[in-house]
Structure formats: C-alpha cells, structure tokens
Protein backbone atom coordinates (compact mmCIF):
# COMPACT_ATOMS: atom_id res chain seq x y z
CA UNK A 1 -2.05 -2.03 24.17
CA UNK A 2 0.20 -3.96 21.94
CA UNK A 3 3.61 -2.53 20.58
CA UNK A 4 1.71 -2.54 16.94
CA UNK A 5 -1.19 -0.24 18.24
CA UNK A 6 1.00 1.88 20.20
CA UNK A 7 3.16 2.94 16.86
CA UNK A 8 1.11 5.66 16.14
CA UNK A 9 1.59 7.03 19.59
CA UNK A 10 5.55 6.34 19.23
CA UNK A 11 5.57 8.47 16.37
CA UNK A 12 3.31 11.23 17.37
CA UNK A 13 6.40 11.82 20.31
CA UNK A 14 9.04 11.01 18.29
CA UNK A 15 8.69 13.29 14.97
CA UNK A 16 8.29 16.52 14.33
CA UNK A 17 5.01 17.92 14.22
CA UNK A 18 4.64 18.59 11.13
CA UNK A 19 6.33 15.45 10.08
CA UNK A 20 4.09 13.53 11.90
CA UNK A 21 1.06 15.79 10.51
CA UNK A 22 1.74 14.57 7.25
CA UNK A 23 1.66 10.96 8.15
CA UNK A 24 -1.34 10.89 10.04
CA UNK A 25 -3.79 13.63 8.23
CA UNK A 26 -6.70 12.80 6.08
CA UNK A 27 -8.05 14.69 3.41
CA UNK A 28 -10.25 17.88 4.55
CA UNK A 29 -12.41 16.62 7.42
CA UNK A 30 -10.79 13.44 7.48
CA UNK A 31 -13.55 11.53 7.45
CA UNK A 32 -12.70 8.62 5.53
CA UNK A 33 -9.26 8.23 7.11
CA UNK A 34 -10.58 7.75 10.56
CA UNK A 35 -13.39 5.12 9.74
CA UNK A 36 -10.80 2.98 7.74
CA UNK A 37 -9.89 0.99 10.93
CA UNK A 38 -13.64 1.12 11.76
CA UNK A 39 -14.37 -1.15 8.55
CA UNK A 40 -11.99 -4.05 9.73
CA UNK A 41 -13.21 -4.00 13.12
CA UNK A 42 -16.27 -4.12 11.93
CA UNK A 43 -15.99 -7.37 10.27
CA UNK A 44 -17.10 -10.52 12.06
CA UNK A 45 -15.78 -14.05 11.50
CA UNK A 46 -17.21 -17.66 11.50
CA UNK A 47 -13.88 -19.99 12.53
CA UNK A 48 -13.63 -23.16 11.45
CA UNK A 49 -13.08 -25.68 14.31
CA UNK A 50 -11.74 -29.25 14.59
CA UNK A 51 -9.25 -28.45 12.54
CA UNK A 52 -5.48 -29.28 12.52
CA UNK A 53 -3.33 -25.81 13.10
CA UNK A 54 -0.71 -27.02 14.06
CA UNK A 55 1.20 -25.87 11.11
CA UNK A 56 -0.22 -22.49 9.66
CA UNK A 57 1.07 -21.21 6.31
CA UNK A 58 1.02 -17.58 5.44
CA UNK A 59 2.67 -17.61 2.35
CA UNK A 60 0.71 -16.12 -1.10
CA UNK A 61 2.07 -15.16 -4.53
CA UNK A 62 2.50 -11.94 -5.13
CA UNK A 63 1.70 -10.86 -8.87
CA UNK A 64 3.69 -14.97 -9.87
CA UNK A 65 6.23 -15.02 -7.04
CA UNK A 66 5.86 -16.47 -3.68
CA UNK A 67 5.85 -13.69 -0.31
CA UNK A 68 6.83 -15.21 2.69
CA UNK A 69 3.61 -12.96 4.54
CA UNK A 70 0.10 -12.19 3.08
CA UNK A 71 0.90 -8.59 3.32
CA UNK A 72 3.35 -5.59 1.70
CA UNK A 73 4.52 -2.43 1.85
CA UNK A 74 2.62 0.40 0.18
CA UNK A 75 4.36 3.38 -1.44
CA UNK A 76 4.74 6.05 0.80
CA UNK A 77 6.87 9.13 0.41
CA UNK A 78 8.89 11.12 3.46
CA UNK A 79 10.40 7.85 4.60
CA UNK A 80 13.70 9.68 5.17
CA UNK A 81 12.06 12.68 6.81
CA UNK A 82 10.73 9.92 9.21
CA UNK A 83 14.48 8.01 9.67
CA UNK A 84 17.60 9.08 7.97
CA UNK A 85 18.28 5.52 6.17
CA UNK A 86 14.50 5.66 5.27
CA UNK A 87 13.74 3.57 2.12
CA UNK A 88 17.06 1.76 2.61
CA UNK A 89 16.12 0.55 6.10
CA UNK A 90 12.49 0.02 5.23
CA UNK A 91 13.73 -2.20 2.08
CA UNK A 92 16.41 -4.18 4.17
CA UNK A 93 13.43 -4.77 6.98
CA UNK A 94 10.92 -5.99 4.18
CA UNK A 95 13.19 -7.98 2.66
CA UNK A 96 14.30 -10.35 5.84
CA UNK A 97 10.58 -10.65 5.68
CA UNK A 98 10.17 -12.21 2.33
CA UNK A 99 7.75 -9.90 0.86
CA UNK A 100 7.48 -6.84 -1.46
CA UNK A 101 8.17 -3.29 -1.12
CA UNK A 102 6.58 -0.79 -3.60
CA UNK A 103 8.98 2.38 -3.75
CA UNK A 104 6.73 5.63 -4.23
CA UNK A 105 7.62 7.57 -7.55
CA UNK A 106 8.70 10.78 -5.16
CA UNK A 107 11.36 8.12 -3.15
CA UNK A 108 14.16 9.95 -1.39
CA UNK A 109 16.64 6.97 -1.68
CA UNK A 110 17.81 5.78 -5.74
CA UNK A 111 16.26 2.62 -7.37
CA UNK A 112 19.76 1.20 -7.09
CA UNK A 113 20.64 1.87 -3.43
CA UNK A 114 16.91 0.09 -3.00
CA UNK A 115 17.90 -2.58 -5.03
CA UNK A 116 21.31 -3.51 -3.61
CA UNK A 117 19.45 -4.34 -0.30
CA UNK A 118 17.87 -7.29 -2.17
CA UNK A 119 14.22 -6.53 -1.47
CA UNK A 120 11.67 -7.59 -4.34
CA UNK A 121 10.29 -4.18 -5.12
CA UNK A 122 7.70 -2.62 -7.37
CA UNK A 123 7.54 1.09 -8.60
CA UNK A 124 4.58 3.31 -7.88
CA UNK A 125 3.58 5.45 -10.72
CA UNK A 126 1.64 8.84 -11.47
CA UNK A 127 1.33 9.89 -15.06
CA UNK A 128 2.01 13.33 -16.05
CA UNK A 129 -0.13 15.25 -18.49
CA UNK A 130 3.00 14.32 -21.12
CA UNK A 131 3.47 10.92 -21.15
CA UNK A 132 6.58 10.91 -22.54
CA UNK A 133 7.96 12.79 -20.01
CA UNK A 134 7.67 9.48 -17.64
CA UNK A 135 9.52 7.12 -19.91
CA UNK A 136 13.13 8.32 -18.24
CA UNK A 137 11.85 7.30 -14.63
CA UNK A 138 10.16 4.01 -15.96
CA UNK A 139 13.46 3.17 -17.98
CA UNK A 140 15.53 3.53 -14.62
CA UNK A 141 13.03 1.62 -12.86
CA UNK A 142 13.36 -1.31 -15.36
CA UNK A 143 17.00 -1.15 -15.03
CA UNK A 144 16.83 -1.16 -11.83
CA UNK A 145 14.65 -4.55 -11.04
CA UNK A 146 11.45 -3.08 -10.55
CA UNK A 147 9.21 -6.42 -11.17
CA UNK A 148 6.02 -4.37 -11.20
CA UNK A 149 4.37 -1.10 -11.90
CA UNK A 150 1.83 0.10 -9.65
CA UNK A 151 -0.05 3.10 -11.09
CA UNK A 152 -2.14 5.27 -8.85
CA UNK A 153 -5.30 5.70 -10.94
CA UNK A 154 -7.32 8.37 -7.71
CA UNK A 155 -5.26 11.22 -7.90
CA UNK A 156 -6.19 13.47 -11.06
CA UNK A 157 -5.17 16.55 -8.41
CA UNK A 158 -4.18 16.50 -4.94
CA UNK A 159 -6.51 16.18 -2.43
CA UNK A 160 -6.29 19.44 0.11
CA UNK A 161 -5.23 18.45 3.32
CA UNK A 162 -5.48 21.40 6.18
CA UNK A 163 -2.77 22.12 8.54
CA UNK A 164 -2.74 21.95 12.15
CA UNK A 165 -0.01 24.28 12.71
CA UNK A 166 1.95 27.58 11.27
CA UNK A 167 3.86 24.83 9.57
CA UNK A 168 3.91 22.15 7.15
CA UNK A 169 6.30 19.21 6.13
CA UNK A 170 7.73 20.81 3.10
CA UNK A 171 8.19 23.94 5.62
CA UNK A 172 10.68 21.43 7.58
CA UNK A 173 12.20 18.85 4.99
CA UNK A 174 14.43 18.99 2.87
CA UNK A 175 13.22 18.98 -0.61
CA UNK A 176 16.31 16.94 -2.11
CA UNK A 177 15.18 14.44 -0.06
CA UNK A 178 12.38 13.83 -2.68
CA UNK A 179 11.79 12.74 -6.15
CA UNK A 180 16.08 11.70 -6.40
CA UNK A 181 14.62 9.35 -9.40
CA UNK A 182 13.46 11.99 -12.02
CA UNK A 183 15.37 14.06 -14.21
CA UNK A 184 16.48 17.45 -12.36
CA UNK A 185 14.62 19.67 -14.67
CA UNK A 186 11.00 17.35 -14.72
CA UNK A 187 8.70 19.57 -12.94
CA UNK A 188 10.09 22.56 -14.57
CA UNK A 189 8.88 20.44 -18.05
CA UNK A 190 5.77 21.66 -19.68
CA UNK A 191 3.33 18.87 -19.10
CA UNK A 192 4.75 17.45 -15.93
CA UNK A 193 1.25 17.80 -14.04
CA UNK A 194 -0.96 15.17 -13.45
CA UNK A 195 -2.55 13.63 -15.72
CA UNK A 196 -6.31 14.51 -15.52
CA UNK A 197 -7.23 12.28 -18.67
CA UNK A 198 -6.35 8.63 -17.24
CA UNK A 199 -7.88 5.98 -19.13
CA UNK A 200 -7.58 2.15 -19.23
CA UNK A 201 -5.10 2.89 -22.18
CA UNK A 202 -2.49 3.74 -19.56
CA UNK A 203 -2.32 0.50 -18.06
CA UNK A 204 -2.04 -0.84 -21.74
CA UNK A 205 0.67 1.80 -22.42
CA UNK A 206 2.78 1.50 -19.00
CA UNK A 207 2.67 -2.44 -19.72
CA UNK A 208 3.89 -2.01 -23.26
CA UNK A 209 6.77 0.80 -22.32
CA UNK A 210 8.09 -1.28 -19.27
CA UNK A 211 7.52 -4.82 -20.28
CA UNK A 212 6.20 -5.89 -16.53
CA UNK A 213 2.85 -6.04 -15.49
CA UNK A 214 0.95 -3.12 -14.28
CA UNK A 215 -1.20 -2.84 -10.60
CA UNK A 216 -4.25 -0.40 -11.02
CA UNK A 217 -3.99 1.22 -7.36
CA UNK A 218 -7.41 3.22 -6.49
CA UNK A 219 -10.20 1.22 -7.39
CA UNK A 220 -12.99 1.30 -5.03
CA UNK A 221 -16.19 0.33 -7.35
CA UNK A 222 -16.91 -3.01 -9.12
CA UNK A 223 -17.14 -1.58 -12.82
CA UNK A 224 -13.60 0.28 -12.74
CA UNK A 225 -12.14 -3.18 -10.74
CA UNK A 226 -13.81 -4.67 -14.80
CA UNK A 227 -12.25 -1.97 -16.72
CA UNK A 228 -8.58 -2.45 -15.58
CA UNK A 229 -8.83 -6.42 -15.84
CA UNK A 230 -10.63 -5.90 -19.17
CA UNK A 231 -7.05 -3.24 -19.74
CA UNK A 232 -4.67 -6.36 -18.89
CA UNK A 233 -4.18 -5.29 -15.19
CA UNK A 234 -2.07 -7.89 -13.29
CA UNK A 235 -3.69 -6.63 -9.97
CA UNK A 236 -6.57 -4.75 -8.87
CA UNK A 237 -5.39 -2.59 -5.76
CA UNK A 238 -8.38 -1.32 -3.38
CA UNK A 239 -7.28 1.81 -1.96
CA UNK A 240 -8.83 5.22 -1.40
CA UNK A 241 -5.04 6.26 -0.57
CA UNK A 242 -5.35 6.58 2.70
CA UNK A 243 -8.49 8.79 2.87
CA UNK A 244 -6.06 11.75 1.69
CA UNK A 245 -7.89 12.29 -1.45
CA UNK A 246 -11.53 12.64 -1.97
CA UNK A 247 -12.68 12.57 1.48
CA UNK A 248 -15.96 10.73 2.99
CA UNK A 249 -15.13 7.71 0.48
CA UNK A 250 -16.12 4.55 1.57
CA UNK A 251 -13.83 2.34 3.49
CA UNK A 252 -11.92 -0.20 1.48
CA UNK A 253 -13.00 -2.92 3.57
CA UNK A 254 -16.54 -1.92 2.73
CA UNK A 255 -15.98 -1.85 -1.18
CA UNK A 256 -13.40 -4.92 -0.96
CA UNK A 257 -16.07 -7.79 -1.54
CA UNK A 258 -17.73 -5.54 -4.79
CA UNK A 259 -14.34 -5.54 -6.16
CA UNK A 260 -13.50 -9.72 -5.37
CA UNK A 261 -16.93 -10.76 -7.47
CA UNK A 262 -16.14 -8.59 -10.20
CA UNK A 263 -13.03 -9.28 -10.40
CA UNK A 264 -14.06 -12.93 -10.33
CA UNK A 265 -9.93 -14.65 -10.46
CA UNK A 266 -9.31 -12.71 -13.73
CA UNK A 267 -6.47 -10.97 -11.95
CA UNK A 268 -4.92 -10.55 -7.88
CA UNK A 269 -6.88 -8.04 -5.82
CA UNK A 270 -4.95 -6.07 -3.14
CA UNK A 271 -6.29 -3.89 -0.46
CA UNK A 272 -4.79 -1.59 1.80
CA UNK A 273 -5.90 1.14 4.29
CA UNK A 274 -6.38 1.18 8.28
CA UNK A 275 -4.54 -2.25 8.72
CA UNK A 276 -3.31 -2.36 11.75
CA UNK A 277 -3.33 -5.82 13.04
CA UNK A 278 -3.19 -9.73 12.51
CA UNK A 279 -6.87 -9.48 13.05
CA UNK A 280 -7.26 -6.72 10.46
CA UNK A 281 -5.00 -9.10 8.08
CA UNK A 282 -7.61 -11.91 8.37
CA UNK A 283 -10.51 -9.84 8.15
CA UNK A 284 -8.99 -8.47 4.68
CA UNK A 285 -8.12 -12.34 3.69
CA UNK A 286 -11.39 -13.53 4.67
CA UNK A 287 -13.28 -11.14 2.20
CA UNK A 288 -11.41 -11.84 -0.55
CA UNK A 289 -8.06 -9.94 -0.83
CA UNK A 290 -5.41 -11.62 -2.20
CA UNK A 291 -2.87 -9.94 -0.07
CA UNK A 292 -2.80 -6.67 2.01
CA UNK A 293 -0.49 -3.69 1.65
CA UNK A 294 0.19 -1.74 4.70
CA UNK A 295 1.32 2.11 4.39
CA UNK A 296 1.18 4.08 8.19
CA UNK A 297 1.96 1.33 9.67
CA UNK A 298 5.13 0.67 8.58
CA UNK A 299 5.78 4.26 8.35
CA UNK A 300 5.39 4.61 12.38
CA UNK A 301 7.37 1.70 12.76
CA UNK A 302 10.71 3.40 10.80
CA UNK A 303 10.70 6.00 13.54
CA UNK A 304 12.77 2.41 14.64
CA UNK A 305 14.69 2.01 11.48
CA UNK A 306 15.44 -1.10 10.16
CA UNK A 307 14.91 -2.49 13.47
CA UNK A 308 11.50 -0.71 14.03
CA UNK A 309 10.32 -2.12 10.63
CA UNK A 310 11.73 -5.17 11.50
CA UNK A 311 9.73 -6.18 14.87
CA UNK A 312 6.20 -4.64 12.89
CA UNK A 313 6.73 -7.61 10.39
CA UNK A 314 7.81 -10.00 13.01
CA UNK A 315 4.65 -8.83 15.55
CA UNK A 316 2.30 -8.47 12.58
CA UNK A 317 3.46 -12.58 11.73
CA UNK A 318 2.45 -13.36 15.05
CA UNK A 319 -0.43 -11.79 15.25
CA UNK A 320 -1.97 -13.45 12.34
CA UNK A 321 -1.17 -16.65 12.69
CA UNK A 322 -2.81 -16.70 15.71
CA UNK A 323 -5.83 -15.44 14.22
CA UNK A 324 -4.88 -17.97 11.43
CA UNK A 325 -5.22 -20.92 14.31
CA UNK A 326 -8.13 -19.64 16.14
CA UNK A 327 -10.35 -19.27 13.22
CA UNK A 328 -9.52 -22.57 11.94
CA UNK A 329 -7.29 -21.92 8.81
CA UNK A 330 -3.73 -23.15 7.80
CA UNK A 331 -3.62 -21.58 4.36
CA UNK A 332 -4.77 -18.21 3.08
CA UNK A 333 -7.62 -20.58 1.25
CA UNK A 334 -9.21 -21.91 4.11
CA UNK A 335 -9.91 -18.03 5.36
CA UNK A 336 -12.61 -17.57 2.30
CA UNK A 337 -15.69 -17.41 3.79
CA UNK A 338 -15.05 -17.50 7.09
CA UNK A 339 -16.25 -14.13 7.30
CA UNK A 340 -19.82 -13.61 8.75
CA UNK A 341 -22.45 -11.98 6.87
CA UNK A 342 -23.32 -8.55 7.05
CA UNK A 343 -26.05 -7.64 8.99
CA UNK A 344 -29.55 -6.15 7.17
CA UNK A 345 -29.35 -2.37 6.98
C-alpha cells in the first residue's frame, strides 16, 4: 500500500467520526461513490513504446494559464474541521505545486487570507433562488483574484446522506467555521435557497456579473456538455459531486468520453471523482480530460496540513510520470488514445 492509498485509512483514525463521516459518505446507498474508483481501474491502456521518456512534461493550461500538474483541487467544504489552518494550508500546499485551487462558496477561511498565500484560485458557486442575493459574494470574489467561476449546475436540493452514528458533522463543528464569505444575514434572506430553475442563462449571467469565465461543474451527459459550450462555458467539469447527490449515477470515467466528442475542443473538459492515483491521472488524460480535479484526496491528505497536502502533490507527480514513461508519453498529447477500447457488452 502506497502512502496515497493509505490516506483514507489515515483519516478514518485521525478525525472524528463524524468528521470523517462527512468526508467519506455517498449519497443514500452510496452506490455511485464506491464504483467511482471502479471506473478508472477499469480502464485499460495501449503504451506507446520506443519512445524517448527521458524527459516527461506534465504541464497543461488551465482555463489560458499554464499548471505545473495535469490535476487541481476541487471545492470542498470542512477543510478546517479536518486541520485548523484548513484552506490556508491547502492553498499554500497547492500553490508550491503550480496548480489551481477552487475555494468552495461555504469556505471557512476569507478570499483574502486565500489569496495572500499566492495560490491561483477559482470560486465555486451555487445560485440562490434570488440571484441578486449572490452578487455581494461574487463582488468579493472578484476583488479578491478569483480568475474563475465554477458553478455547480447538480445540486437543485441536497442530496440525503444517512448517518452512521447518533451524530453528525454540524453536531461537532463549529458553524462559524463556514460560509465566512457571505453577508451575516444571507440565509436568513428570502430567496437564499437553491436555485431549482438553473438554466444555461446562468452561465451567461455569472460571466457577465463577474467578468471571468465560468466552469459548468456537473455535467455527466453529452447534450448538457453542448448546452453550456453553446452558453459560453470556458470549461465543461464532469462530476457527479462525489456520488453525494443523486445516487446510482454513472461514474464519471464512464460518461467522460460522451462529454470529450461533444464537446469536440469548443471549450476545456475537467473531470473529477475517485482519483486516487498517477494511474487514475492517466487513465482520465487518456480519455480525453483536459485536466483532473481531485476532492477526498486532498482532503485526507490535510489531516497533514500543509505538509500532508504537500507530499499528496509531490507522490501524486511521481506517480504519474511514471505512468507517463511506461505508457510511452512525454506530453499530456501523446496520452490521447492510448486508452484501449472498451470491451462489447
């Protein structure tokens, strides 16, 4: 067992139960969060051989500016429940990496204490029922830096999640360590409830408010990928969050491919979602992501702190470009169809 696979174990001991509940738990049955790291295993490759490795590159552009790694950080929330410097330790990690962090709308750590760490960092989004009643948030984002907004398009309501326990996170953390972004009085706002109308004029809107381009996070089918590129979306983000919505959804390494060809290069397409490994990286690569974005993961590894967060990048690095070299690639290019085919049903 590698020190990557074993973070899940390191965290299980480490946090609270509850805490570590929330991490870990799928929607209802949890079907669809334990098959996600099924789908990359899954995947089978054809290397390339006779072919110079010596030097492997894993550098992509994110939205127009270079990342050091073909991989980010996903927006997740409780990061100071998990470590008390928690979005502060998981920016500083992300940025001696040279890649992007996307701060979750309910952060427990200000845009500006993010910011003055230096990372590149994007701002995940849900729309209330009121629009308007966003605009503060995305106006301190802006000021901020944010260079992106990442909207999560699969969350109309909450998915229900059942507990293990007598208790549950919000049972055990401390609620100011939440949502330190918003105005004080937002939820007590009439209309501050999810937005159960989202349409592909949000993406136009969000663009138009903020000025920076807008990620569609959520998109598991081929005509919605259309839609959101067809709205102006900069990226096309295949996610089923985790499995923690609508459970038994397909894998996102199943419905990644779908999404590539209609997509077609009209805008990026990120994935994210039971990656775990280098292996998992280049099986993501390989059919057709543009870059990965990695949420438990990196979550397990801040039981560390900056340090934890730190080695995941570093391992994670190593890990893939030796799956870069022994499938034959230098470049995130060459991994394009080096994937094998999937078998007949």
């Amino acid at each position: 067992m590698t020190w990557l696979s074993d973070r899940e174990n390191g965290a299980r001991e480490a946090l609270p139960s509850p805490v570590f509940e929330y991490l870990a738990q799928g929607a209802r049955d949890s079907v669809s969060s334990l098959e996600a790291l099924r789908g990359w295993a899954d995947v089978r490759f054809l290397p390339h051989v006779l072919r110079d490795v010596t030097e492997v590159d894993l550098s992509v552009p994110l939205l127009t500016t270079p990342a050091r790694v073909p991989w980010g950080i996903a927006p997740t929330t409780q990061q100071r429940a998990v470590h008390p410097d928690g979005e502060v330790a998981m920016a500083q990690a992300t940025a001696a990496a040279g890649t992007v962090m996307v701060l979750s709308s309910n952060a427990g750590t200000t845009f500006a204490d993010v910011a003055a760490t230096g990372v590149r960092w994007w701002l995940q989004a849900y729309l209330p029922a009121d629009r308007t009643l966003a605009e503060p948030l995305l106006a301190r984002a802006v000021e901020a830096g944010a260079e992106a907004i990442v909207l999560t398009v699969d969350t109309p309501v909450v998915g229900t999640k059942h507990a293990a326990g007598d208790q549950v996170v919000w049972d055990v953390v401390d609620p100011e360590l939440l949502r330190v972004n918003f105005d004080a009085d937002y939820e007590d706002a009439p209309g501050s409830e999810k937005a159960t109308d989202l349409g592909p004029h949000d993406l136009v809107w969000l663009a138009e408010q903020t000025g920076l381009p807008v990620v569609a996070k959520g998109v598991l089918r081929a005509d919605d990928a259309r839609r959101c590129v067809q709205a102006g979306a900069a990226a096309v983000w295949v996610s089923n969050h985790g499995g923690r919505q609508l459970d038994r959804t397909a894998s996102t390494a199943t419905c990644l491919p779908a999404v590539v060809e209609a997509v077609a290069g009209h805008a990026q397409v990120y994935v994210d979602g039971g990656i775990r490994s280098g292996l998992d990286v280049l099986a993501a690569l390989a059919l057709g992501a543009d870059a990965v974005f990695l949420g438990r993961l990196p979550m397990y590894a801040l039981v560390e702190g900056v340090a934890g967060v730190g080695r995941m990048h570093t391992d994670l690095r190593e890990e893939t470009v030796e799956a870069f070299r022994l499938a034959g690639c230098r470049t995130v290019a060459d991994t394009r169809g080096i994937a094998a085919p999937a078998p007949a049903p």
